[in-house]
N, C-alpha and C. Protein backbone atom coordinates (compact mmCIF):
# COMPACT_ATOMS: atom_id res chain seq x y z
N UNK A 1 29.27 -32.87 -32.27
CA UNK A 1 28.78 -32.88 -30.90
C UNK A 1 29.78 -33.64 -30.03
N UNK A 2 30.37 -32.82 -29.08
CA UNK A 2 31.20 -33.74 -27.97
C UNK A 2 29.96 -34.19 -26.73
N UNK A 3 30.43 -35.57 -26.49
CA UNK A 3 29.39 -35.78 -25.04
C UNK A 3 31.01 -35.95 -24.13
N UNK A 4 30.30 -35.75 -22.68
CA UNK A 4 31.26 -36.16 -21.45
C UNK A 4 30.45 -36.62 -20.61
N UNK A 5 30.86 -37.75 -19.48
CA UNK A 5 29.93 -38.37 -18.70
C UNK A 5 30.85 -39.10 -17.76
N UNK A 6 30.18 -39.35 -16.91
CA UNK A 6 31.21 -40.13 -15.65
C UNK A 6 29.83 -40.27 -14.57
N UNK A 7 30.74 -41.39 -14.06
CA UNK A 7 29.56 -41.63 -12.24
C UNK A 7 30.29 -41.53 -11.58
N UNK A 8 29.77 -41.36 -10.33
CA UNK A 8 30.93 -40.92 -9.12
C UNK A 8 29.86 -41.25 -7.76
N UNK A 9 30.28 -42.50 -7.19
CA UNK A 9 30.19 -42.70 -5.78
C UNK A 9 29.92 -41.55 -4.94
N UNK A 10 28.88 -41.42 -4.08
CA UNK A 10 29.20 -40.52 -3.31
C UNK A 10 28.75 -41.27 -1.74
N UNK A 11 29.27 -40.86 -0.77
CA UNK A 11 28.96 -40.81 0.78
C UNK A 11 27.98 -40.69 1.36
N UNK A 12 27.31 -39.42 0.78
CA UNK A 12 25.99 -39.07 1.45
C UNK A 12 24.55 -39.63 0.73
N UNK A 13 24.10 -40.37 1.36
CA UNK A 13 22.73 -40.53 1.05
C UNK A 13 22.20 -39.77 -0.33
N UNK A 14 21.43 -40.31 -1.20
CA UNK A 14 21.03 -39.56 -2.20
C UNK A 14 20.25 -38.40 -1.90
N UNK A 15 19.10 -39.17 -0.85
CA UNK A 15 18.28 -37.79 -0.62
C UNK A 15 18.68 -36.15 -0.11
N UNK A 16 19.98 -36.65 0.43
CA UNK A 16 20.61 -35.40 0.85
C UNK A 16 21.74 -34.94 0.39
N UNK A 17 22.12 -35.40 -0.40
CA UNK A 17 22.96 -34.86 -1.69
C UNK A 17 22.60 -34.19 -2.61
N UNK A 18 20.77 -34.42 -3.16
CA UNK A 18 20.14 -34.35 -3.79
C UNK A 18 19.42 -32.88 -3.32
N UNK A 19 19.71 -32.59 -1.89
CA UNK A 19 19.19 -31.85 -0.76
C UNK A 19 19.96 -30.68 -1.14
N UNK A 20 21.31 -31.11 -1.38
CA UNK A 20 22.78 -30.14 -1.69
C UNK A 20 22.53 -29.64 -3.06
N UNK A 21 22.12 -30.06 -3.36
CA UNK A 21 22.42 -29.78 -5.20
C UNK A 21 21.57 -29.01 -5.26
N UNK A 22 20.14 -29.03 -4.44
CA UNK A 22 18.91 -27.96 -4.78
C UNK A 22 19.67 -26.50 -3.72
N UNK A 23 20.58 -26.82 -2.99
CA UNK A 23 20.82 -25.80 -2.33
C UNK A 23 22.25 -25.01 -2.85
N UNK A 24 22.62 -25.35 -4.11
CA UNK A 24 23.88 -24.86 -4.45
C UNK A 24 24.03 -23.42 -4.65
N UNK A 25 22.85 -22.69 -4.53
CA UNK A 25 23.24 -21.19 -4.84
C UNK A 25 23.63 -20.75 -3.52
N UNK A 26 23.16 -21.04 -2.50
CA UNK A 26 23.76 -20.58 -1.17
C UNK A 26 25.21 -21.58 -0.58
N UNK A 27 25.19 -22.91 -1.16
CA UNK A 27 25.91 -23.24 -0.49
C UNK A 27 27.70 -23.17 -1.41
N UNK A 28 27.71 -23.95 -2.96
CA UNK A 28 28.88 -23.68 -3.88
C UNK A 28 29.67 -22.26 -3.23
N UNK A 29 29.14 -21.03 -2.98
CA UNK A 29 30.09 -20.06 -2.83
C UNK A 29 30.60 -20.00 -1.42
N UNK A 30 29.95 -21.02 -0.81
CA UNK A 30 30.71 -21.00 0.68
C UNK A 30 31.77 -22.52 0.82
N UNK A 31 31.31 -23.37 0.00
CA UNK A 31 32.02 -24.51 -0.26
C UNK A 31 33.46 -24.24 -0.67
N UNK A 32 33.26 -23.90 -1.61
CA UNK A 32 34.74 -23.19 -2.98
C UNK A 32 35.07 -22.00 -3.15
N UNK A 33 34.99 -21.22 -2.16
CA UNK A 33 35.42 -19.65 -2.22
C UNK A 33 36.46 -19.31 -3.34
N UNK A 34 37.44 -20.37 -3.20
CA UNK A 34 38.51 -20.00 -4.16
C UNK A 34 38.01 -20.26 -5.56
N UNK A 35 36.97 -20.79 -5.98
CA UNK A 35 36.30 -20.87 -7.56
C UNK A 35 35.04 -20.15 -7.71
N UNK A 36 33.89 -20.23 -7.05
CA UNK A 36 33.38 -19.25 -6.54
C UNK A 36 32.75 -17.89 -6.16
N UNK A 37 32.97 -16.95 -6.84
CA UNK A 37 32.57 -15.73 -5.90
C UNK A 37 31.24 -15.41 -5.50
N UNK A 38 30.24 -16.06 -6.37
CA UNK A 38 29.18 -15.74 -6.28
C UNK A 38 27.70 -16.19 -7.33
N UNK A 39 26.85 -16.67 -6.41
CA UNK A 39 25.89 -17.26 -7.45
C UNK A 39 24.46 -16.69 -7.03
N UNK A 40 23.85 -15.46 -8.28
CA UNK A 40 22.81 -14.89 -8.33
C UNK A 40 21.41 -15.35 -8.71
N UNK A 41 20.48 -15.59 -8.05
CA UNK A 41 19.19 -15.95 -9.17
C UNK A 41 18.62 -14.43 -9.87
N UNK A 42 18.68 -14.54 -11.45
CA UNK A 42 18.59 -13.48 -11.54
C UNK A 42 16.85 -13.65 -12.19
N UNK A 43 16.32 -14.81 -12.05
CA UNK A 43 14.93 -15.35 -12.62
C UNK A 43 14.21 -16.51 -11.97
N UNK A 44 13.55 -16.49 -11.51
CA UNK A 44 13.01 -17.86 -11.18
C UNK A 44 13.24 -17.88 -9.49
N UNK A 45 13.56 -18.98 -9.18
CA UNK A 45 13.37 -19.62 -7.35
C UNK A 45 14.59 -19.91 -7.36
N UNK A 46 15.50 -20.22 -8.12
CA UNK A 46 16.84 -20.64 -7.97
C UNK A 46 16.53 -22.30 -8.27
N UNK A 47 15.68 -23.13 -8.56
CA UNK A 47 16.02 -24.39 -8.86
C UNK A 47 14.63 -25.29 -9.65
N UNK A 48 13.38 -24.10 -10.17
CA UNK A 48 12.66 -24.81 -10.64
C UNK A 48 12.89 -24.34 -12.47
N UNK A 49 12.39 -25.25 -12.72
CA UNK A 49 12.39 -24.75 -14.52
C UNK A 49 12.14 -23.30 -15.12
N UNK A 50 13.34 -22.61 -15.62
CA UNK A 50 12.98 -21.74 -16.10
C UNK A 50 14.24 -20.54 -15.20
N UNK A 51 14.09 -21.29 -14.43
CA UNK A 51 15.35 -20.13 -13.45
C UNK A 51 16.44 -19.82 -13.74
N UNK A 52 17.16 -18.95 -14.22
CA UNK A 52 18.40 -18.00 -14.69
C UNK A 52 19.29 -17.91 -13.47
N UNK A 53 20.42 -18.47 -13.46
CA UNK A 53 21.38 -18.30 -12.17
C UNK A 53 22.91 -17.57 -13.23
N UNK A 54 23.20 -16.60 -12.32
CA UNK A 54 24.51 -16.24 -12.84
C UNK A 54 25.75 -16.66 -11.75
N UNK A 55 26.87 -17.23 -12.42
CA UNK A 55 27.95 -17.65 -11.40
C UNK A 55 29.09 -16.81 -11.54
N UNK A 56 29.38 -16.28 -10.57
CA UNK A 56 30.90 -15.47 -10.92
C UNK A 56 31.86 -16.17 -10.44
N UNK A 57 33.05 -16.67 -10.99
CA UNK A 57 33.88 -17.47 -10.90
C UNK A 57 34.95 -16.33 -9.87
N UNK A 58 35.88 -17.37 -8.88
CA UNK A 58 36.98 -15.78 -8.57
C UNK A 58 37.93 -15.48 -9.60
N UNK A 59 38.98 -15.00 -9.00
CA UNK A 59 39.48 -14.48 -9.67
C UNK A 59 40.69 -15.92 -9.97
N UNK A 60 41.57 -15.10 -10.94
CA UNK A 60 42.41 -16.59 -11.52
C UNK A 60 41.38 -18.00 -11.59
N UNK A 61 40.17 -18.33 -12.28
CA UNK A 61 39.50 -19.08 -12.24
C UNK A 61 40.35 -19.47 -13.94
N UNK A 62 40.68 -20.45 -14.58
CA UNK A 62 40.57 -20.43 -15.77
C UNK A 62 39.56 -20.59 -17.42
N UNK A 63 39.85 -20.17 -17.44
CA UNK A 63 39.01 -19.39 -18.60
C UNK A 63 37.59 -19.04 -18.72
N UNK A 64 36.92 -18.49 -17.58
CA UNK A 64 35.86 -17.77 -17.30
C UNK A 64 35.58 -17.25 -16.15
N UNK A 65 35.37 -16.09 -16.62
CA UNK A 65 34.96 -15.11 -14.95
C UNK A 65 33.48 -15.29 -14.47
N UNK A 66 32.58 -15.59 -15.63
CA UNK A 66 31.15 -15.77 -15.06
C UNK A 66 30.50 -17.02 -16.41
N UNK A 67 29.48 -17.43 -15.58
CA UNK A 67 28.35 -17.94 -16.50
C UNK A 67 27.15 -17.70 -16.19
N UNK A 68 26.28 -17.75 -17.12
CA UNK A 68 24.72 -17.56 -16.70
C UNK A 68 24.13 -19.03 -17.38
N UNK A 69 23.15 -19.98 -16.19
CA UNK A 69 23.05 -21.07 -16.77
C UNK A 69 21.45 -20.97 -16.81
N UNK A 70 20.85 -21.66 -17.34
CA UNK A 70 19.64 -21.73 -17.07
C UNK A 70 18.62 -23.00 -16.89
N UNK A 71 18.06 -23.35 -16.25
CA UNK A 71 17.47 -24.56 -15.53
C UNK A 71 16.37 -25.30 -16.81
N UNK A 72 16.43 -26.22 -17.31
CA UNK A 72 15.44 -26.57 -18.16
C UNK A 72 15.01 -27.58 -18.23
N UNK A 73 15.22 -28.43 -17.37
CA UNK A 73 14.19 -29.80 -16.30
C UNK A 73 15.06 -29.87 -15.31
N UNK A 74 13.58 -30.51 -14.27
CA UNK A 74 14.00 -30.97 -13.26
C UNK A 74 13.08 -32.42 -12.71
N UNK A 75 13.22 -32.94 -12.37
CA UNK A 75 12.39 -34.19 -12.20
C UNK A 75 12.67 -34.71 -10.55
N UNK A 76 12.18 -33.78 -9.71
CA UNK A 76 11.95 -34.40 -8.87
C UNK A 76 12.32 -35.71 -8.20
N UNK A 77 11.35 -36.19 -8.17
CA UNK A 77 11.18 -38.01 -7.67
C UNK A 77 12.40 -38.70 -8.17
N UNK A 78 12.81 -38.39 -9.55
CA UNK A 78 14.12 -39.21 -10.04
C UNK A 78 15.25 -38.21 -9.92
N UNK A 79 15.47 -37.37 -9.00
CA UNK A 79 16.80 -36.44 -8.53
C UNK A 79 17.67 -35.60 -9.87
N UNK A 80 16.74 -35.25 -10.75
CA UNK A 80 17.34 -35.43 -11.97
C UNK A 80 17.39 -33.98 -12.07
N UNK A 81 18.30 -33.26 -13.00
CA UNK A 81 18.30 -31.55 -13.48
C UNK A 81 18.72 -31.36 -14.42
N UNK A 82 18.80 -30.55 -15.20
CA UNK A 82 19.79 -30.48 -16.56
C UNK A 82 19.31 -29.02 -16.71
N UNK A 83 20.79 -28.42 -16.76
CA UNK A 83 21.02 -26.95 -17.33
C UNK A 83 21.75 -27.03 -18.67
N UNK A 84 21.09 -25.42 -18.79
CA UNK A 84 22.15 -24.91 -20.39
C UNK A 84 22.54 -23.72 -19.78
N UNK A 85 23.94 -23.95 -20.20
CA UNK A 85 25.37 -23.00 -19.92
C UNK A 85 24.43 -21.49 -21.07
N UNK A 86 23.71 -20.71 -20.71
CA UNK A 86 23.47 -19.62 -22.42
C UNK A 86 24.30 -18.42 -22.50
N UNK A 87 25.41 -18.33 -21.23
CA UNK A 87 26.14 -16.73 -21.61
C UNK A 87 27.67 -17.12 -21.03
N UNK A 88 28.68 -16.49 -21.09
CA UNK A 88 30.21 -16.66 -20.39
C UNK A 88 31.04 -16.70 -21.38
N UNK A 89 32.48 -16.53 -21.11
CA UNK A 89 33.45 -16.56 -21.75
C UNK A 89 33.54 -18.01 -22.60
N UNK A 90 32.96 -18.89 -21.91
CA UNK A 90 32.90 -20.51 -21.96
C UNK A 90 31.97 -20.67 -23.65
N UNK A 91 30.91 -19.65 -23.84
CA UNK A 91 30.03 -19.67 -25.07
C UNK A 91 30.91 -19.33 -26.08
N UNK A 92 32.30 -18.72 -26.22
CA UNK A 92 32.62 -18.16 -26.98
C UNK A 92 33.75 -19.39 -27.69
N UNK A 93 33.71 -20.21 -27.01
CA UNK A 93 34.21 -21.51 -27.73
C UNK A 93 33.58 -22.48 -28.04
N UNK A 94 32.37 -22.79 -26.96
CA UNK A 94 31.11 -24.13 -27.19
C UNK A 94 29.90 -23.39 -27.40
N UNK A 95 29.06 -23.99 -28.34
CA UNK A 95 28.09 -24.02 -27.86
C UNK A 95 27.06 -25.31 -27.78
N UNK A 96 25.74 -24.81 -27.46
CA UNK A 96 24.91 -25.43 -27.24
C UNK A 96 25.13 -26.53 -25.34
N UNK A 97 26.01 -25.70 -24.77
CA UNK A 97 26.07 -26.85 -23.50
C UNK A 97 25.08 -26.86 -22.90
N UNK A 98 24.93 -28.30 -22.54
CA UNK A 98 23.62 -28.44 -21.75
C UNK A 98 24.49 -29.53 -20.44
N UNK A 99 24.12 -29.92 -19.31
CA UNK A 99 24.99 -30.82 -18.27
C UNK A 99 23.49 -31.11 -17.33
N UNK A 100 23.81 -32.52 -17.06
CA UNK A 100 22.55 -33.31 -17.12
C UNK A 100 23.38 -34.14 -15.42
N UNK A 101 22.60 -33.67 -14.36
CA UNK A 101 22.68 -34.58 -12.98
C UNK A 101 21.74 -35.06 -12.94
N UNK A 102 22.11 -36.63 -12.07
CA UNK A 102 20.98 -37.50 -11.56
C UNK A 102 21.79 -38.31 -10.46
N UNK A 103 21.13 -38.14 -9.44
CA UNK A 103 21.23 -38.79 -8.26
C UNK A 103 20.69 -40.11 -7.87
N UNK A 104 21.24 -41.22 -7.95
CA UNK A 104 20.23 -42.47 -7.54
C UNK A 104 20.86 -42.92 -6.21
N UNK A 105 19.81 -43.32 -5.28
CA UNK A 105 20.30 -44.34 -4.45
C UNK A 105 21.57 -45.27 -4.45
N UNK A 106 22.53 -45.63 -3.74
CA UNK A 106 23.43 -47.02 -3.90
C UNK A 106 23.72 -47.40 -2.61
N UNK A 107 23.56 -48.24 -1.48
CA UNK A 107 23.39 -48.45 -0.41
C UNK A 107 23.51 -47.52 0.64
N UNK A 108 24.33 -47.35 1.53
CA UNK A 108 24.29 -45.92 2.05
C UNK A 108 24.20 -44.93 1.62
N UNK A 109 24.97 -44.76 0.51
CA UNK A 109 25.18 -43.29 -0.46
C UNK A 109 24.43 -43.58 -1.69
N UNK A 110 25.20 -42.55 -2.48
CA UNK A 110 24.44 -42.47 -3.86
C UNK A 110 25.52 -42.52 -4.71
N UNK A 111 24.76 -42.64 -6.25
CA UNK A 111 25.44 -42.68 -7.20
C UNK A 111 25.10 -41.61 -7.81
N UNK A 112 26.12 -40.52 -8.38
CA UNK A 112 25.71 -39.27 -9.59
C UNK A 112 25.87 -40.16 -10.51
N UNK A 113 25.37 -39.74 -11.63
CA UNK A 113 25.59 -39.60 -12.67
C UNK A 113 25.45 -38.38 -14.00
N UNK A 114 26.24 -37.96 -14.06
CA UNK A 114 26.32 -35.90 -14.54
C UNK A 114 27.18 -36.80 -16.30
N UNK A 115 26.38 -35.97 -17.15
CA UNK A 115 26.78 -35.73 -18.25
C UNK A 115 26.86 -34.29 -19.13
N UNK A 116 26.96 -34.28 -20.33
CA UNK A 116 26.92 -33.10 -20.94
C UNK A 116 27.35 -32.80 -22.71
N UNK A 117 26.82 -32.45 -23.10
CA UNK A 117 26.47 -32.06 -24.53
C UNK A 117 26.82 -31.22 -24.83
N UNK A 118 27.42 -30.58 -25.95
CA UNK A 118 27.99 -29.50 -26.44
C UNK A 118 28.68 -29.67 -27.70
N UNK A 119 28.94 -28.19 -28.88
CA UNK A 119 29.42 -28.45 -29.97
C UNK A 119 30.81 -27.27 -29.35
N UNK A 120 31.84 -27.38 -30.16
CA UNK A 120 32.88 -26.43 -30.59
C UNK A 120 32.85 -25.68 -31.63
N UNK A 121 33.14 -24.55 -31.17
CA UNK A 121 32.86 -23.66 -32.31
C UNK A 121 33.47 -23.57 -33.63
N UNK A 122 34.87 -24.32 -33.55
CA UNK A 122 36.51 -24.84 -34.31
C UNK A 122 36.73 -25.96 -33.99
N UNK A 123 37.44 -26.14 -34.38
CA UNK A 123 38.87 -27.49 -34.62
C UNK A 123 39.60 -26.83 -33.76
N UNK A 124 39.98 -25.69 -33.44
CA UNK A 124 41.13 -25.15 -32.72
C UNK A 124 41.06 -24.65 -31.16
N UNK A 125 39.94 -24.75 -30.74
CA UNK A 125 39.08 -25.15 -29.80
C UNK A 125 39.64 -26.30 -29.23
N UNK A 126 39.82 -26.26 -27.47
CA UNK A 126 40.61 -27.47 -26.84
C UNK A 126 39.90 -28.36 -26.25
N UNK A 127 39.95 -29.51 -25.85
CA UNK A 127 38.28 -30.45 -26.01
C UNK A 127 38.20 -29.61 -24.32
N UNK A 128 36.96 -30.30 -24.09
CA UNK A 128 36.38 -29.65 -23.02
C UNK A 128 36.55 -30.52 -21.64
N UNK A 129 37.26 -30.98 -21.77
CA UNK A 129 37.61 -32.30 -20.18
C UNK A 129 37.77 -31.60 -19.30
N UNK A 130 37.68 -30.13 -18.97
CA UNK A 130 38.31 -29.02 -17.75
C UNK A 130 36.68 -29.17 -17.16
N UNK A 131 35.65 -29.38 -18.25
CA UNK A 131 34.07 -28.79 -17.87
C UNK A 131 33.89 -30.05 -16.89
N UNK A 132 34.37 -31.40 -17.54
CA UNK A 132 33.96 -32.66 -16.70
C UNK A 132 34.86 -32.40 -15.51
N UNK A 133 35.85 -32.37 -15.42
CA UNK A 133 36.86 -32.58 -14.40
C UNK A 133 36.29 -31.17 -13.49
N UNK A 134 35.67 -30.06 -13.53
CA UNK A 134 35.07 -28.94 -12.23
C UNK A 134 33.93 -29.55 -11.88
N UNK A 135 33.10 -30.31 -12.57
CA UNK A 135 32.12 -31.14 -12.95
C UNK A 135 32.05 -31.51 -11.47
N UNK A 136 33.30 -32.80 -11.69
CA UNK A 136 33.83 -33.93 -10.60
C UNK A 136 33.91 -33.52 -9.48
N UNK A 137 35.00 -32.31 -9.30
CA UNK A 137 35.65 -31.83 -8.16
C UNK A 137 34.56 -30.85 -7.37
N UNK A 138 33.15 -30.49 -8.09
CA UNK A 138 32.11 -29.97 -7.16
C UNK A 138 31.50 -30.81 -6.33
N UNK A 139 30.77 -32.02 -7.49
CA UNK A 139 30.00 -32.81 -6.66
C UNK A 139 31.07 -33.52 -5.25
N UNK A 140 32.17 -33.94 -5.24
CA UNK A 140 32.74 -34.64 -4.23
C UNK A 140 32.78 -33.63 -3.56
N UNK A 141 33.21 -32.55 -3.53
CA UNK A 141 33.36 -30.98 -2.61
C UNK A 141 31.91 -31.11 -1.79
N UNK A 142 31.02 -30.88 -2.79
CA UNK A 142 29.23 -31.08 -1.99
C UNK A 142 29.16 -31.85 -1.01
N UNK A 143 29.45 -33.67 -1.61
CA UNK A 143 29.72 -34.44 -0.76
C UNK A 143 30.64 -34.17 0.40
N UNK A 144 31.61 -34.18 0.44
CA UNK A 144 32.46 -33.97 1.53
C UNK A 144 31.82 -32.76 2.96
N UNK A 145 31.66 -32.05 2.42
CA UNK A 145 30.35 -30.64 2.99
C UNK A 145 29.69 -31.85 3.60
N UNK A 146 28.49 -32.05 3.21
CA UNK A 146 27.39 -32.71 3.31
C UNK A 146 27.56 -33.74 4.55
N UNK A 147 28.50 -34.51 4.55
CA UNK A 147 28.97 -35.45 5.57
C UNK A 147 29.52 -34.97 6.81
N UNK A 148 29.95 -33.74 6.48
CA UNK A 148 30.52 -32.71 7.95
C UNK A 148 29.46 -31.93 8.17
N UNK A 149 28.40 -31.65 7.57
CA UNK A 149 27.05 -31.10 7.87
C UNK A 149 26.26 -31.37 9.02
């Protein structure tokens, strides 16, 4: 089992970061066009338990054109979510990913804290620091949005 995890400062208020994150199917493909192309609910509301979102990455994205993730808590009151990655080019090297956000308060802004779980399918398999590092570069993207909002 590999874990990855990091916190990351953010700018905007939790509650409305937290605001962003429930709104990522409309907003990620207007944020990051260039990663991006498109995010479907193909089940559910788009952000309560149980909801199936497919992401199409653009084009030259590296090493996946789409994922289908699926929502399997959410906790409200404590800003919390955690998906599993269950279809993409990305399954065909890991499995079992699951990636776990939580938003807390920290004086003006907030603090994420996003982790994630997953096995490799090999040894020959390259560790997965690309998943943390798009991870990173969304939530600050959100943020940054969010503050020009």
């Amino acid at each position: 089992m590999v874990r990855l995890a990091f916190d990351m400062e953010a700018q905007s208020s939790a509650d409305k970061l937290w605001g962003g994150i429930k709104e990522t199917t409309t907003l990620f493909p207007k944020i990051f066009p260039e990663q991006i192309k498109s995010i479907e609910v193909l089940e559910g509301d788009g952000f309560s338990v149980g909801t199936i979102r497919l992401l199409k990455y653009a084009e030259g994205t590296p090493m996946t054109t789409f994922v289908k993730e699926k929502i399997e808590f959410v906790d409200i009151p404590n800003k919390t979510i955690v998906c599993r990655l269950v279809d993409g080019e990305i399954t065909s090297l890991y499995k079992n990913i699951k990636a776990k956000i939580q938003v807390v308060p920290k004086g003006s802004g907030s603090l994420v804290k996003w982790s994630a779980e997953l096995e490799k399918l090999s040894n020959d398999v390259p560790d997965p620091i690309m998943i943390q590092d798009y991870a990173a570069k969304f939530i600050s993207g959100l943020d940054a949005y969010l503050l020009k909002a």
